[in-house]
Protein backbone atom coordinates (compact mmCIF):
# COMPACT_ATOMS: atom_id res chain seq x y z
CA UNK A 1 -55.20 -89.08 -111.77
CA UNK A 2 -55.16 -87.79 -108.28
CA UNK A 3 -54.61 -84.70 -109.10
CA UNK A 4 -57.47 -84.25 -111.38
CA UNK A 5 -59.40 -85.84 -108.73
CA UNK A 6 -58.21 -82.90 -106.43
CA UNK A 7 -59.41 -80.42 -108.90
CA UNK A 8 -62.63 -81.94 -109.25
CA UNK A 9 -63.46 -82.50 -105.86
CA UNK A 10 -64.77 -79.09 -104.69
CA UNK A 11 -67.14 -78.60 -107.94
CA UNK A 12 -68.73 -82.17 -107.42
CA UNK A 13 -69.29 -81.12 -103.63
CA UNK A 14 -70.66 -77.90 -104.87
CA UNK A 15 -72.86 -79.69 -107.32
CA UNK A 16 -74.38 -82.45 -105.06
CA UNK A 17 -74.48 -79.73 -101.82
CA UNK A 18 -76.92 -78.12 -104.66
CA UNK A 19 -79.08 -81.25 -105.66
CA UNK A 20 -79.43 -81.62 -101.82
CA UNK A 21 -77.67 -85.43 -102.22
CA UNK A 22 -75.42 -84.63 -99.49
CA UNK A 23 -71.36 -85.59 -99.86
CA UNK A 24 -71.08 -88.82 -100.99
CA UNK A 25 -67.30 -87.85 -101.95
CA UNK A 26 -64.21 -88.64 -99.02
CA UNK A 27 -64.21 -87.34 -95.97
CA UNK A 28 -61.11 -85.03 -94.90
CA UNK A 29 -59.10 -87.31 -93.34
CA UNK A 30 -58.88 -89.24 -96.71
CA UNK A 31 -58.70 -86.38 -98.68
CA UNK A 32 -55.74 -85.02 -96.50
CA UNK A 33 -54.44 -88.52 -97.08
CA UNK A 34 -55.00 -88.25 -101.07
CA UNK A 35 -53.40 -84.94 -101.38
CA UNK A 36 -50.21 -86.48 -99.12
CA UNK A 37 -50.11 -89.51 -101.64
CA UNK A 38 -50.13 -87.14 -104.52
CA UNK A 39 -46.78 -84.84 -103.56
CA UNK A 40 -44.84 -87.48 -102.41
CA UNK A 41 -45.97 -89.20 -105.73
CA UNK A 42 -44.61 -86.33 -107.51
CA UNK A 43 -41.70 -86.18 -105.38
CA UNK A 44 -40.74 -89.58 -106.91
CA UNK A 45 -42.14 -88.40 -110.70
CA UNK A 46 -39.05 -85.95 -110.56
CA UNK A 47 -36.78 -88.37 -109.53
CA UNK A 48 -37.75 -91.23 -112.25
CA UNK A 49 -37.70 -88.84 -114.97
CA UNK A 50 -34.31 -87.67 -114.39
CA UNK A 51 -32.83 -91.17 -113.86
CA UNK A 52 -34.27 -91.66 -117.44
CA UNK A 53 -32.74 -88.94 -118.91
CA UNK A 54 -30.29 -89.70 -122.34
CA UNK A 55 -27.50 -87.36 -119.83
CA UNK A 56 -28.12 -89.15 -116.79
CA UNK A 57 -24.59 -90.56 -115.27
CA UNK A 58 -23.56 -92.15 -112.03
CA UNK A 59 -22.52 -89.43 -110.40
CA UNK A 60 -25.83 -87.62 -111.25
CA UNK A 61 -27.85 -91.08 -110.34
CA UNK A 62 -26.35 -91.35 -106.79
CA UNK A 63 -27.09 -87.93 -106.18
CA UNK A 64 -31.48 -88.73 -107.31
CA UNK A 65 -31.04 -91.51 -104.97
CA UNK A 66 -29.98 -89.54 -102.21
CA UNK A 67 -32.69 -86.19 -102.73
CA UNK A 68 -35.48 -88.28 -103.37
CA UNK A 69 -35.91 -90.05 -99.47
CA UNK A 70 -34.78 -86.74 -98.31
CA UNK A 71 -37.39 -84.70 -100.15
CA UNK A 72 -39.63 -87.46 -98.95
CA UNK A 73 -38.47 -87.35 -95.19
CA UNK A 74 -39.17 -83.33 -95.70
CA UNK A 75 -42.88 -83.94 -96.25
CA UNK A 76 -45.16 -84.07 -92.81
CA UNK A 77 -47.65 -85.92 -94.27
CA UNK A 78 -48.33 -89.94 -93.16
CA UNK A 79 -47.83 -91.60 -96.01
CA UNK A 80 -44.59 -89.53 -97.06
């Protein structure tokens, strides 16, 4: 869902910049804030959907658990 939102930011912004409404969408801080949200949401996506795979094993579990907060700790974002 954020991602979509992402996409359809800049065309909305377009379209009301246009209709001379003004921005009534975030500001850049929050969008900044959306957008770090959204990768480290992924981040975690990959992880969950290999834990659920039928060939997931323990060995291959400890190792997601481990990648994950260091993909995470990668990310410079604030909420990452």
């Amino acid at each position: 869902m954020l991602t979509r939102f992402l996409e359809a930011k800049a065309p909305i912004d377009n379209t009301l910049k246009e209709l001379d409404v003004g921005s009534k969408c975030l500001t850049e801080d929050e969008v900044a804030l959306v957008i770090d949200f959204s990768e480290s949401l992924e981040i975690i996506e990959v992880g969950a959907t290999a834990l659920c795979r039928h060939a997931a094993i323990v060995s291959k579990s400890e190792k997601i658990f481990e990648d994950v907060p260091k993909k995470l700790a990668e990310e410079t974002g604030a909420i990452s």
